[in-house]
Protein backbone atom coordinates (compact mmCIF):
# COMPACT_ATOMS: atom_id res chain seq x y z
CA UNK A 1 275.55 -80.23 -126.49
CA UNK A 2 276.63 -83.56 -128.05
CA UNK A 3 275.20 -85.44 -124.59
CA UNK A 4 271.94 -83.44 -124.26
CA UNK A 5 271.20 -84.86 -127.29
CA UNK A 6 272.12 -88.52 -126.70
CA UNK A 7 269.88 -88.02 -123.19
CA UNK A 8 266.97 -86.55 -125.27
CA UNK A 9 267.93 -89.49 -128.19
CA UNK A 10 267.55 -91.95 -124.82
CA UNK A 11 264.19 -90.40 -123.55
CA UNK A 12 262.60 -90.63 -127.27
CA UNK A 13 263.35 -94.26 -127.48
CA UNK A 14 262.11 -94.30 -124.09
CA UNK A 15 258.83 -92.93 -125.39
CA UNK A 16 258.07 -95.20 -127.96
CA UNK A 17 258.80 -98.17 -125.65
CA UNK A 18 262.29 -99.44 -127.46
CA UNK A 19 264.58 -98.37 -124.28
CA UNK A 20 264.59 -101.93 -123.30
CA UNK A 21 265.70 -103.39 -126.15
CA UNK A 22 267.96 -100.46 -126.90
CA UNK A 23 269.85 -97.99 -124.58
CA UNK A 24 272.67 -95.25 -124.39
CA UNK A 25 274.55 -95.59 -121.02
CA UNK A 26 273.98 -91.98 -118.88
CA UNK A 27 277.60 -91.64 -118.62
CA UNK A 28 278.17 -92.01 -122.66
CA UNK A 29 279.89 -88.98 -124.66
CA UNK A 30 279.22 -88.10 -128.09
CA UNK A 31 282.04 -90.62 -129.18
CA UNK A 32 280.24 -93.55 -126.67
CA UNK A 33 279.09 -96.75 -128.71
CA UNK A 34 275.60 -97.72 -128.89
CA UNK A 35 274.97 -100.97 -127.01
CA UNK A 36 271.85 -103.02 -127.43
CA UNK A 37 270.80 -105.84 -125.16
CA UNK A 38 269.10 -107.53 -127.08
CA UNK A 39 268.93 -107.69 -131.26
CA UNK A 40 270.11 -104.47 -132.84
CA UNK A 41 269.00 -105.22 -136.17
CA UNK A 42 265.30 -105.55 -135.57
CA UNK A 43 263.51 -103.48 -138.06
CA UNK A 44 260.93 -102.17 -136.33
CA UNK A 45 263.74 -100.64 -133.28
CA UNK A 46 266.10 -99.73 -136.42
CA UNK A 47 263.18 -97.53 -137.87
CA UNK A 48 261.93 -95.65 -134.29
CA UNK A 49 265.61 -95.24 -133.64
CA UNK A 50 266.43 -93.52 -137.29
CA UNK A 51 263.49 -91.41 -136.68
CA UNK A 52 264.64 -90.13 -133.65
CA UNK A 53 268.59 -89.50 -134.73
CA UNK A 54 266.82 -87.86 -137.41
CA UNK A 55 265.06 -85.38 -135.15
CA UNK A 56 267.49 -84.73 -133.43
CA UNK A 57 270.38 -84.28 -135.94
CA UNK A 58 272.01 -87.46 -135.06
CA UNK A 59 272.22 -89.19 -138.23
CA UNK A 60 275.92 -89.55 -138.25
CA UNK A 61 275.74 -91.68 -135.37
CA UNK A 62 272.65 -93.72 -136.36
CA UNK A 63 275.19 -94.25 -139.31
CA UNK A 64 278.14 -95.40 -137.07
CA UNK A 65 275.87 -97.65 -135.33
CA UNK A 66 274.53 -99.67 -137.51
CA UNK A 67 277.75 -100.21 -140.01
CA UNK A 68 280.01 -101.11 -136.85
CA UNK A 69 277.77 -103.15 -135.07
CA UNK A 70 276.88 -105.27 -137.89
CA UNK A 71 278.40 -105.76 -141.68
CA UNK A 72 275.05 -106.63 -142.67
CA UNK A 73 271.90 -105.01 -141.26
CA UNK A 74 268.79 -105.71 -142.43
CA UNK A 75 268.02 -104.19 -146.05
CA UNK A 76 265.02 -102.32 -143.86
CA UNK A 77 267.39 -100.58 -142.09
CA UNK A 78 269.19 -99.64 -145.02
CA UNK A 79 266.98 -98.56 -146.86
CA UNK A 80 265.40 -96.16 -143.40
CA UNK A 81 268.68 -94.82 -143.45
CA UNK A 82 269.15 -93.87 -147.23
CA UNK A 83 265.87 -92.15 -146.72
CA UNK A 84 267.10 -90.04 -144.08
CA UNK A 85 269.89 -89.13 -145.27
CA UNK A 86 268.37 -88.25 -149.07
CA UNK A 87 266.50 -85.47 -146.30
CA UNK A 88 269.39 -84.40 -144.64
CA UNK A 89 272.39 -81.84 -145.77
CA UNK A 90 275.06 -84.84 -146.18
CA UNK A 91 273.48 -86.07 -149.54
CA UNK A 92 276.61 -88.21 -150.40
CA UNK A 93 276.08 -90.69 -147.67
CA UNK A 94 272.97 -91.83 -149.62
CA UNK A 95 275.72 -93.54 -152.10
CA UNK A 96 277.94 -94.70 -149.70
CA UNK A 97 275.01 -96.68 -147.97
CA UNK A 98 273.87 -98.20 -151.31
CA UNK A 99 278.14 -99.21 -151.90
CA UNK A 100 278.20 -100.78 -148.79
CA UNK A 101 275.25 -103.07 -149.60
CA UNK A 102 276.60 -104.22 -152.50
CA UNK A 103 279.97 -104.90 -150.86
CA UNK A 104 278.05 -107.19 -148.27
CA UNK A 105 275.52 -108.82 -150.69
CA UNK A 106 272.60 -107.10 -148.88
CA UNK A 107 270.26 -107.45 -151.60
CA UNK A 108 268.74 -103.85 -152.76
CA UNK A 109 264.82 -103.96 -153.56
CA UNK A 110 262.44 -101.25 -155.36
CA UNK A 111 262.06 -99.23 -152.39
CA UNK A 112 265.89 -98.74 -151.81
CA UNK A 113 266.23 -96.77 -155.13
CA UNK A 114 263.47 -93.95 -155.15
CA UNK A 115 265.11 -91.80 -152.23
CA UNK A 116 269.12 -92.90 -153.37
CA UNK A 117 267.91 -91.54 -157.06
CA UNK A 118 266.91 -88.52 -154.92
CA UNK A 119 270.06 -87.68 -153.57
CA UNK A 120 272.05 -88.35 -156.88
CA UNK A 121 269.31 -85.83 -158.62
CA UNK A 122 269.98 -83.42 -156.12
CA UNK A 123 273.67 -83.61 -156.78
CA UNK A 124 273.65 -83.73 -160.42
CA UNK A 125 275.33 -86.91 -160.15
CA UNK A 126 274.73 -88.05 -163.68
CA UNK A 127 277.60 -91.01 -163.49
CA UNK A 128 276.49 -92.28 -160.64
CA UNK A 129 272.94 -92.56 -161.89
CA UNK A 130 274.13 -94.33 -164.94
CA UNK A 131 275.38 -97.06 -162.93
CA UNK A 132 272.39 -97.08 -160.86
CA UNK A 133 270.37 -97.57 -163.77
CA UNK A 134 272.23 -100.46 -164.45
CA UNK A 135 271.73 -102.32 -161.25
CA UNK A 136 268.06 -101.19 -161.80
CA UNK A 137 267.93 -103.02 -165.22
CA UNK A 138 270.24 -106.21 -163.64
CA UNK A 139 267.67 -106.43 -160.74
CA UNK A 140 264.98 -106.30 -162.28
CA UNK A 141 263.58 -103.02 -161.15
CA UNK A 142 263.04 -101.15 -164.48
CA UNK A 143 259.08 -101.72 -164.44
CA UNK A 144 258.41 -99.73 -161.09
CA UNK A 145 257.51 -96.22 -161.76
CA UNK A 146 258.52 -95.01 -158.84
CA UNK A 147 262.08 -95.89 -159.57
CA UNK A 148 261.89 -95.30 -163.22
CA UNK A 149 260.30 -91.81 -162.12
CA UNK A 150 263.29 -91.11 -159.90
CA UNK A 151 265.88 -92.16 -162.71
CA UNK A 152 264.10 -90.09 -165.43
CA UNK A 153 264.76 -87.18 -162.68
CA UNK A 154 268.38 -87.61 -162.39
CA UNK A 155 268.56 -87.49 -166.09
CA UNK A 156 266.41 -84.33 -165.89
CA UNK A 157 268.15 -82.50 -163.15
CA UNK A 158 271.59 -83.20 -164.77
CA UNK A 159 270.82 -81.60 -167.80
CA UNK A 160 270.68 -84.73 -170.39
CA UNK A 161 267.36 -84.42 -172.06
CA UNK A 162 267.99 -86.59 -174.40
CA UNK A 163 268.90 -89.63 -172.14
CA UNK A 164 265.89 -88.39 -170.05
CA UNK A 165 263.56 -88.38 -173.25
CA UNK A 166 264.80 -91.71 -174.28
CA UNK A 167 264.31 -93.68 -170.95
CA UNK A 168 260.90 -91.73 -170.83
CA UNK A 169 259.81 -93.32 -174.72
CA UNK A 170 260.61 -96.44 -172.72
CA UNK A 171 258.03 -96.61 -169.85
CA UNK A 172 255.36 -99.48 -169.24
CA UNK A 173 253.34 -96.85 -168.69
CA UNK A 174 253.67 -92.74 -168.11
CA UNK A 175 251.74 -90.84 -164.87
CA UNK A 176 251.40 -87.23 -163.92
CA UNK A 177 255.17 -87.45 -162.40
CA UNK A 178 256.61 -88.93 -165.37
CA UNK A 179 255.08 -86.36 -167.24
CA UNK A 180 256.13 -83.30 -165.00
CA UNK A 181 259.64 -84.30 -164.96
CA UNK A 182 260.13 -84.47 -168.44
CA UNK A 183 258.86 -80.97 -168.90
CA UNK A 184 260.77 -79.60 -166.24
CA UNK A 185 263.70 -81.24 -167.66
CA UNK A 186 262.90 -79.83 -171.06
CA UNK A 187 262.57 -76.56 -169.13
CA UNK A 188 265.86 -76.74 -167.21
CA UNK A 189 268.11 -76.92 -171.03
CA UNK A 190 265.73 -74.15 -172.14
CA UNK A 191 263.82 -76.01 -174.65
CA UNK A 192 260.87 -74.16 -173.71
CA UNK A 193 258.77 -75.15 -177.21
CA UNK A 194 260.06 -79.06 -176.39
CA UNK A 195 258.39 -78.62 -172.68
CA UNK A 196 255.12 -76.97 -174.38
CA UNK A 197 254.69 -79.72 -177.32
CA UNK A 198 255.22 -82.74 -173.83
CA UNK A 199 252.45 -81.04 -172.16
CA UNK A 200 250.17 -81.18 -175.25
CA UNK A 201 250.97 -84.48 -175.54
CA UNK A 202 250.44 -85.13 -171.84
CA UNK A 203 246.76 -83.73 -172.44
CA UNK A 204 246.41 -85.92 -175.21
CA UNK A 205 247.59 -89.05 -172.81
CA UNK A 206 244.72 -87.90 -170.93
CA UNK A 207 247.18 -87.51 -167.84
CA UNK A 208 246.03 -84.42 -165.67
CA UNK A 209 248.52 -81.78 -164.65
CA UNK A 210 249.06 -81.21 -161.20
CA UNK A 211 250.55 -77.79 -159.60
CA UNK A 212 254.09 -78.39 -160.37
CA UNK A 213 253.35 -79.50 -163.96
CA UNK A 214 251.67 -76.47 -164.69
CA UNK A 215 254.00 -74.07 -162.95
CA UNK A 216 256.94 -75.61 -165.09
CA UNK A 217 254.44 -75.52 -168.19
CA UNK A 218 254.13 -71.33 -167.56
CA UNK A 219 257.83 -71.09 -166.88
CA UNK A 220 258.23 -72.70 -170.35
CA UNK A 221 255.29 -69.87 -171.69
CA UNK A 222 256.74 -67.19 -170.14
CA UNK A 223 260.32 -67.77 -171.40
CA UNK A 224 258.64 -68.67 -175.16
CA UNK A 225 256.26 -65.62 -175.36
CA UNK A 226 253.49 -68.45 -175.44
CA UNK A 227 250.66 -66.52 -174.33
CA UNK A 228 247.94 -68.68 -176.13
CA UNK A 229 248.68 -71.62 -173.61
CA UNK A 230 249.35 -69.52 -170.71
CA UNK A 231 245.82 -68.37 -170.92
CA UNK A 232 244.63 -72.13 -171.49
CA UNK A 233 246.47 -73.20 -168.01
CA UNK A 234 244.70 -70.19 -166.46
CA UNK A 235 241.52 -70.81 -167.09
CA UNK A 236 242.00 -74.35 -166.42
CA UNK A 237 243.32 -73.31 -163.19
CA UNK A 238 239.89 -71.15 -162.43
CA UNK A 239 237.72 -74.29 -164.54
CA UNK A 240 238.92 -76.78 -161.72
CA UNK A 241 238.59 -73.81 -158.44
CA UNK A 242 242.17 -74.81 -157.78
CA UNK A 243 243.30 -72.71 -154.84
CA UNK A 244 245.64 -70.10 -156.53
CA UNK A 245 248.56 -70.71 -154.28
CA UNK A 246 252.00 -68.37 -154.12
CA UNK A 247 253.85 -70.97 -156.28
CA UNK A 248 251.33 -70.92 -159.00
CA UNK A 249 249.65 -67.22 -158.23
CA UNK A 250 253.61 -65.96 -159.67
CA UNK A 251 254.37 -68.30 -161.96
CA UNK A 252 250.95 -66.52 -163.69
CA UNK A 253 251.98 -63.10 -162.83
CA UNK A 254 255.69 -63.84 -164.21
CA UNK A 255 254.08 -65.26 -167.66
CA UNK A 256 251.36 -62.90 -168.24
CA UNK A 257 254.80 -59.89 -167.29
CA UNK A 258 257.20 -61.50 -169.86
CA UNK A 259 254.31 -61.96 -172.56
CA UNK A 260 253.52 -58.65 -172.26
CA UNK A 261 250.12 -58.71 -170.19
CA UNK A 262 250.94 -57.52 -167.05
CA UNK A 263 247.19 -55.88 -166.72
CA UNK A 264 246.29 -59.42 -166.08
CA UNK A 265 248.88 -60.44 -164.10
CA UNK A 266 247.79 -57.52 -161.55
CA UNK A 267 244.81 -59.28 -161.34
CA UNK A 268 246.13 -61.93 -160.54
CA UNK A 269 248.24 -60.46 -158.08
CA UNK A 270 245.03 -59.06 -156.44
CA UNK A 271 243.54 -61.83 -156.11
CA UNK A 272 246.19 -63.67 -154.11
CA UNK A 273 245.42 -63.93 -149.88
CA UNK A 274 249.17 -64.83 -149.66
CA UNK A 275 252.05 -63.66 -151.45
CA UNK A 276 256.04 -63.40 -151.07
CA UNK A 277 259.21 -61.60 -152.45
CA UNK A 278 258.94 -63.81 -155.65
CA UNK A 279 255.34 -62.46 -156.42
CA UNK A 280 256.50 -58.97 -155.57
CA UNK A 281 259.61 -59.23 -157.88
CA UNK A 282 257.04 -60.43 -160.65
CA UNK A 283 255.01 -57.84 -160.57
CA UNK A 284 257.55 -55.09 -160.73
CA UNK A 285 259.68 -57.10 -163.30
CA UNK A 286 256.93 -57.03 -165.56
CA UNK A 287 255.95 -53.49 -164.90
CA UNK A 288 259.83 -52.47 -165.86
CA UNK A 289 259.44 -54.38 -168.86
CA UNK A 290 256.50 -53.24 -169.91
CA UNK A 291 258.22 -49.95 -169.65
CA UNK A 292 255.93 -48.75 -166.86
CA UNK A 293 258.76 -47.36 -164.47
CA UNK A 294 256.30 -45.11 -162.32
CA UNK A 295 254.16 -47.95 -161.58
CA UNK A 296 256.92 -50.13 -161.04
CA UNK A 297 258.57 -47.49 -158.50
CA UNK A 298 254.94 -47.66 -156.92
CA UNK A 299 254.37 -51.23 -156.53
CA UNK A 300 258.23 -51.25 -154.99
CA UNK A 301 257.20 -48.79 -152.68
CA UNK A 302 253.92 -50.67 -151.53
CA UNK A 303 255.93 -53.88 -150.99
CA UNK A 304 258.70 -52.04 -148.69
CA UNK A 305 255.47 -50.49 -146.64
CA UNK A 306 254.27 -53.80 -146.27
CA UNK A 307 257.25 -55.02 -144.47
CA UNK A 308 258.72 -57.32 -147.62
CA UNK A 309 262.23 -57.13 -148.53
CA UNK A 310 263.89 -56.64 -151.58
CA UNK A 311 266.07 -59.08 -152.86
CA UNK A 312 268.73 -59.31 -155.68
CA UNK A 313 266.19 -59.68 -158.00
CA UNK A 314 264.13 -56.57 -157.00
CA UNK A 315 266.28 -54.21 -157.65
CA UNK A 316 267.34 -55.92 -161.01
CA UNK A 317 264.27 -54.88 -161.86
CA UNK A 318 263.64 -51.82 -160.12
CA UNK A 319 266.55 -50.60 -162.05
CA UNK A 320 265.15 -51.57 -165.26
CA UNK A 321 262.70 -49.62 -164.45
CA UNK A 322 264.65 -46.58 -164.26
CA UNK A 323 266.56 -47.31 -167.12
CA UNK A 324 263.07 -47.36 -169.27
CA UNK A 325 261.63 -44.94 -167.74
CA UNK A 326 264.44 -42.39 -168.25
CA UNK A 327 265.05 -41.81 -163.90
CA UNK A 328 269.04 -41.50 -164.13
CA UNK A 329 268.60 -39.95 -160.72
CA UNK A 330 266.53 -42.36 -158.51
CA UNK A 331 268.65 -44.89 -160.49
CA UNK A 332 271.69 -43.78 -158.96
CA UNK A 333 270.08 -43.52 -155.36
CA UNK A 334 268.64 -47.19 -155.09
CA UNK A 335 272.24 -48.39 -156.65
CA UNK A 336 274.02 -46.31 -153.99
CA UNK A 337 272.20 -47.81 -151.43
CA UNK A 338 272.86 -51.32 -152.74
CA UNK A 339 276.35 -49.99 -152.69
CA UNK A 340 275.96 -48.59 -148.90
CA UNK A 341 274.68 -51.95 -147.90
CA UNK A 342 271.07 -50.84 -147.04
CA UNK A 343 270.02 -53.96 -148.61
CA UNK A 344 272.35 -56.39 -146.89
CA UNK A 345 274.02 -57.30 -150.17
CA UNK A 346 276.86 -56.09 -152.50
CA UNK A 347 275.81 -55.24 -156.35
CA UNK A 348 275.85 -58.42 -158.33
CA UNK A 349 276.80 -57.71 -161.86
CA UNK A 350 273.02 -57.49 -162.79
CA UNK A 351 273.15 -54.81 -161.19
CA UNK A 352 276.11 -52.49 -162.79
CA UNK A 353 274.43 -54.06 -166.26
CA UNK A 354 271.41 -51.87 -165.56
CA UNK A 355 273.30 -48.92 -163.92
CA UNK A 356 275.54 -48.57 -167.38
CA UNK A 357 272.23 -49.18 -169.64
CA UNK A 358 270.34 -46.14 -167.55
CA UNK A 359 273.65 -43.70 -168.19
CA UNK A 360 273.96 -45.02 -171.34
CA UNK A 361 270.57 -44.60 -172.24
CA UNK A 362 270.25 -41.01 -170.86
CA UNK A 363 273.18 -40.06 -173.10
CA UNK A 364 275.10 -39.83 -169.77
CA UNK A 365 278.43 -42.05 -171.90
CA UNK A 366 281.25 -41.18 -169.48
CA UNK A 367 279.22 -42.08 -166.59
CA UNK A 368 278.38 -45.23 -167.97
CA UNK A 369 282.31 -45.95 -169.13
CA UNK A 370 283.09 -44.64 -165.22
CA UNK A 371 280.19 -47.35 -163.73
CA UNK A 372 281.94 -49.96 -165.58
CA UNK A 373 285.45 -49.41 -164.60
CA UNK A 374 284.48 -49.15 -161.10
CA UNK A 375 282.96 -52.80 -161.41
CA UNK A 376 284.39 -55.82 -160.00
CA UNK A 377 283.28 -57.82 -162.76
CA UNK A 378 284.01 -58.78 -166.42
CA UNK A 379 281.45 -56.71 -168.59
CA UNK A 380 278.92 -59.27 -169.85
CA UNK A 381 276.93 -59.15 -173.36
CA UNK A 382 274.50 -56.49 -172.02
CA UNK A 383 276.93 -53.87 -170.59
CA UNK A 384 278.87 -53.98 -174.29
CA UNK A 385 275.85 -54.05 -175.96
CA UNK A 386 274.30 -51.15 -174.07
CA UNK A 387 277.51 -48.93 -174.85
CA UNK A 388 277.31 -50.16 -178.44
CA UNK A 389 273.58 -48.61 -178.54
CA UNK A 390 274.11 -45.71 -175.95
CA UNK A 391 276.81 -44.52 -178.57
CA UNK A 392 275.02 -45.05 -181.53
CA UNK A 393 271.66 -43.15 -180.26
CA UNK A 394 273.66 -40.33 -178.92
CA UNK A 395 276.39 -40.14 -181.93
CA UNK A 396 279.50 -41.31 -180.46
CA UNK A 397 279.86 -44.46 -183.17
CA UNK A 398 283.53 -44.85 -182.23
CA UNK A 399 282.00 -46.45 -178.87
CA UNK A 400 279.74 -48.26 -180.53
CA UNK A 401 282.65 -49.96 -182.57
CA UNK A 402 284.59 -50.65 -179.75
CA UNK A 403 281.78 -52.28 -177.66
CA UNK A 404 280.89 -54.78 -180.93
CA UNK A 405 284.24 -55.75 -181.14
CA UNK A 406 284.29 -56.48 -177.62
CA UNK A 407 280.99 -58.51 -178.43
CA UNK A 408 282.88 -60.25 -180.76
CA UNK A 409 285.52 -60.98 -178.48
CA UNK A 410 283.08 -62.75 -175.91
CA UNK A 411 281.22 -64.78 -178.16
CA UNK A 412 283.46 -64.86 -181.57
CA UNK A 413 281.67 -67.26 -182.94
CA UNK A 414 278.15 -65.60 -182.43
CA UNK A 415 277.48 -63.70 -186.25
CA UNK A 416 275.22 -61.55 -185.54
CA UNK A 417 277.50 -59.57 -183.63
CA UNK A 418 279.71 -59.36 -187.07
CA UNK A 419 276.63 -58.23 -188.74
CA UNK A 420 275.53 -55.27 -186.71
CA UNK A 421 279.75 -54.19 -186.80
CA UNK A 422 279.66 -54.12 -190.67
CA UNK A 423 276.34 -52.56 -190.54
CA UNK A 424 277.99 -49.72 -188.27
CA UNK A 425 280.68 -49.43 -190.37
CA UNK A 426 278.35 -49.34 -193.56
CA UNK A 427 276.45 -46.06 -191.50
CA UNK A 428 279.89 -44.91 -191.27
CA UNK A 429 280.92 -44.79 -194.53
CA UNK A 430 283.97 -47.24 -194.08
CA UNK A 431 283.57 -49.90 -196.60
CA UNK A 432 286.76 -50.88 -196.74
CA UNK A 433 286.25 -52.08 -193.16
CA UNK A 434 282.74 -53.53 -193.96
CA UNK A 435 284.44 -55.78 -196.00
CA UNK A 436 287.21 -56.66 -193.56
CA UNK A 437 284.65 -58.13 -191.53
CA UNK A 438 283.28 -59.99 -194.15
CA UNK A 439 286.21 -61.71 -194.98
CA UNK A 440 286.75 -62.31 -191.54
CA UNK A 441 283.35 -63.76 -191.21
CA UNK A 442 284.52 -66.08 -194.22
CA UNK A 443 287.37 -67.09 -192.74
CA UNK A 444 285.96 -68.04 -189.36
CA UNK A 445 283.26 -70.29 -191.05
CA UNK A 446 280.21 -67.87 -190.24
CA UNK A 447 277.39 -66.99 -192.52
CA UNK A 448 275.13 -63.96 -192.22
CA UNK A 449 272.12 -64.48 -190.34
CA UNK A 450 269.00 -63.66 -192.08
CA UNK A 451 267.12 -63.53 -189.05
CA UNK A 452 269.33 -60.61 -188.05
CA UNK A 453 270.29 -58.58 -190.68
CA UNK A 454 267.65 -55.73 -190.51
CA UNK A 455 268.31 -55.15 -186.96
CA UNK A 456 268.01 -51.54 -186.14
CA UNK A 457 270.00 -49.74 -184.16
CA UNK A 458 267.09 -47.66 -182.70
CA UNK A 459 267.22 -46.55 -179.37
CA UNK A 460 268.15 -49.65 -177.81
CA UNK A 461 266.27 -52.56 -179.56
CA UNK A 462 269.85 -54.16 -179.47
CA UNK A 463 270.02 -54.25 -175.80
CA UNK A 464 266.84 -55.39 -175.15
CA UNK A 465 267.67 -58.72 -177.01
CA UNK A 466 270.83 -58.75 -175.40
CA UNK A 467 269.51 -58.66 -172.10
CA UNK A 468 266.41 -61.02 -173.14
């Protein structure tokens, strides 16, 4: 395999007229040199010849080549090859490139840092990108906005908005990238309201959004409940007869579903020549939570018919839809054939979170205790908290103790959970243990929170903001 390769490596070259100036002996093997007859490190050979290693998934050697052959090869090739590799699946050697330079005083220039920033954003390498930032400064580099584009992205990616906000207050100047990776990073650390208030003040810039910008701008309205703009960035969308796109087309249907409005987001969905699993799962996720199982159990129908198939994420929300809609038994069917591997994957925990809240739910407690034995999985916030309401709606409080004290054992320092356990015990008649927790509260430093203290324990409110 290695020399068919090579030989098709050779007959490339060959094809863009560099064979005579560089060649690959017939007899070579995968661990052959490279020899050149005449100058190896001219750019314009360096750059057909990284093209065509590329191509052919010869990178490595491209690699070899150039950094045995030669100590210093010309910053062009350097920089082709940091390119490539920011493409390829080996995003380290990106860095290791860039080191070498530096070792061999190969002088980097504004064009070397865009695709190494690349590859460190893609890592999360947020260390690396500090020192990067540095040389940036050092070489004079920090007024490009390419580069400064590509650092603010590492920032992003890596999760330190502030840093990212900072070095963004700092640009010459700000354009529609700038802009869009800011609010992405704001929507990455879900500080949705932070990523709305940067796009108003992107329209205010007069900047205009592009695609991406307004796809992380109705991620952010979706995950807020910010309706208001998500209208605004539809009918913008329809005011400029932009082409409504599977990217964009869900990110409408998914904001108009988790704000409630999934009437429009149908129409959206109708309107849409192309579509995907992701526009599928939309649709049905906002269905479930609109509490429309039957039309959700439809729609999931209609996408298996037309040949799309479910993912993870389906039938997370296909079985929110049963556990809404009340179907315990067609529940229990599309999680045994999760189970039976009909759907070519094993039940995440998602998935046993919305089997116990549909037992739970339907007053069915054992089963839902049973379900979440049989799990290989810690219980997460949602399976305790659907016990805690499954046994309060149905009148088994003693569960619904035990699951907010194992609430309180996940997150102990999270009061609200303390709250709704005195507030069970206060239904209970146990004031003596209302003010134990109390005086625990007091003595773990946590103060009631006003925000929560008329939570109901109505048929499952409290799971529904333990699951949102």
């Amino acid at each position: 395999m290695a020399s068919e390769k090579l030989s098709s490596l050779a007959n490339m070259l060959n094809d863009e007229g560099v064979i005579t100036e560089l060649y690959i002996p017939r007899k070579c093997s995968a661990t052959n040199k490279l020899i050149t007859s005449k100058d190896h490190g001219d750019s314009t050979i360096g750059s057909h010849f990284i093209t065509a290693c590329k191509s052919l998934g010869l990178l490595d050697l491209a690699h070899l080549f150039y950094f045995t052959q030669s100590r210093r090869p010309h910053v062009f090739i350097c920089n082709s090859l940091i390119r490539a590799f920011s493409h390829s699946h080996n995003s380290h050697t990106p860095l290791s490139i860039y080191l070498h330079m530096l070792r061999n005083s190969i002088l980097p220039y504004n064009f070397t840092y865009p695709f190494l920033l690349k590859s460190l954003s893609d890592l999360c390498e947020f260390k690396q990108g500090e020192c990067v930032h540095t040389h940036v400064i050092k070489l004079g580099h920090h007024n490009d906005i390419y580069v400064l584009n590509s650092l603010l992205d590492v920032y992003a990616s890596s999760g330190h908005i502030y840093l990212c906000r900072k070095l963004f207050d700092e640009f010459p100047k700000r354009d529609v990238v700038s802009w869009t990776v800011l609010i992405m990073g704001y929507r990455n650390v879900r500080k949705y309201d932070e990523a709305l208030i940067a796009f108003e003040q992107m329209q205010y810039a007069g900047v205009i959004p592009n695609h991406v910008t307004m796809v992380n701008a109705l991620a952010a309205c979706a995950n807020s409940g910010a309706l208001e703009m998500g209208v605004w960035i539809h009918d913008f969308v329809k005011r400029n007869k932009w082409d409504m796109d599977v990217i964009l087309g869900t990110s409408l249907i998914d904001m108009y579903g988790k704000c409630g409005r999934i009437e429009e987001g149908l129409t959206v969905f109708r309107s849409m020549k192309k579509k995907n699993t992701f526009t599928w799962n939309a649709v049905i996720q906002g269905l479930a939570l609109a509490k429309s199982g039957d039309e959700a159990l439809w729609w999931f129908n209609v996408m298996e018919q037309e040949g799309f198939k479910a993912d993870q994420v389906t039938l997370v929300a296909v079985l929110l839809a049963c556990s809404h809609a009340g179907f315990v038994d067609t529940g229990t069917r599309i999680f045994g054939a999760i189970v039976d591997g009909k759907y070519q994957f094993s039940p995440t925990v998602k998935h046993y979170a919305c089997m116990v809240d549909i037992f739970a739910r339907a007053g069915q407690l054992e089963e839902a205790f049973k379900c979440l034995n049989k799990m290989p999985y810690e219980p997460t916030k949602a399976i305790w908290g659907s016990l805690l309401a499954g046994g309060k709606a149905h009148g088994n409080l003693n569960l619904s103790e035990f699951a907010a004290w194992k609430l309180i054992e996940l997150e102990p320092g999270n009061s609200t959970y303390y709250v709704l356990l005195s507030n069970l015990y206060a239904q209970m008649g146990r004031w003596s243990d209302v003010e134990k927790v109390r005086e625990i509260m007091i003595d773990r430093g946590l103060k009631k929170d006003l925000g929560y203290s008329t939570v109901e324990f109505e048929r499952h409110k409290l799971v529904d903001y333990l699951v949102s």
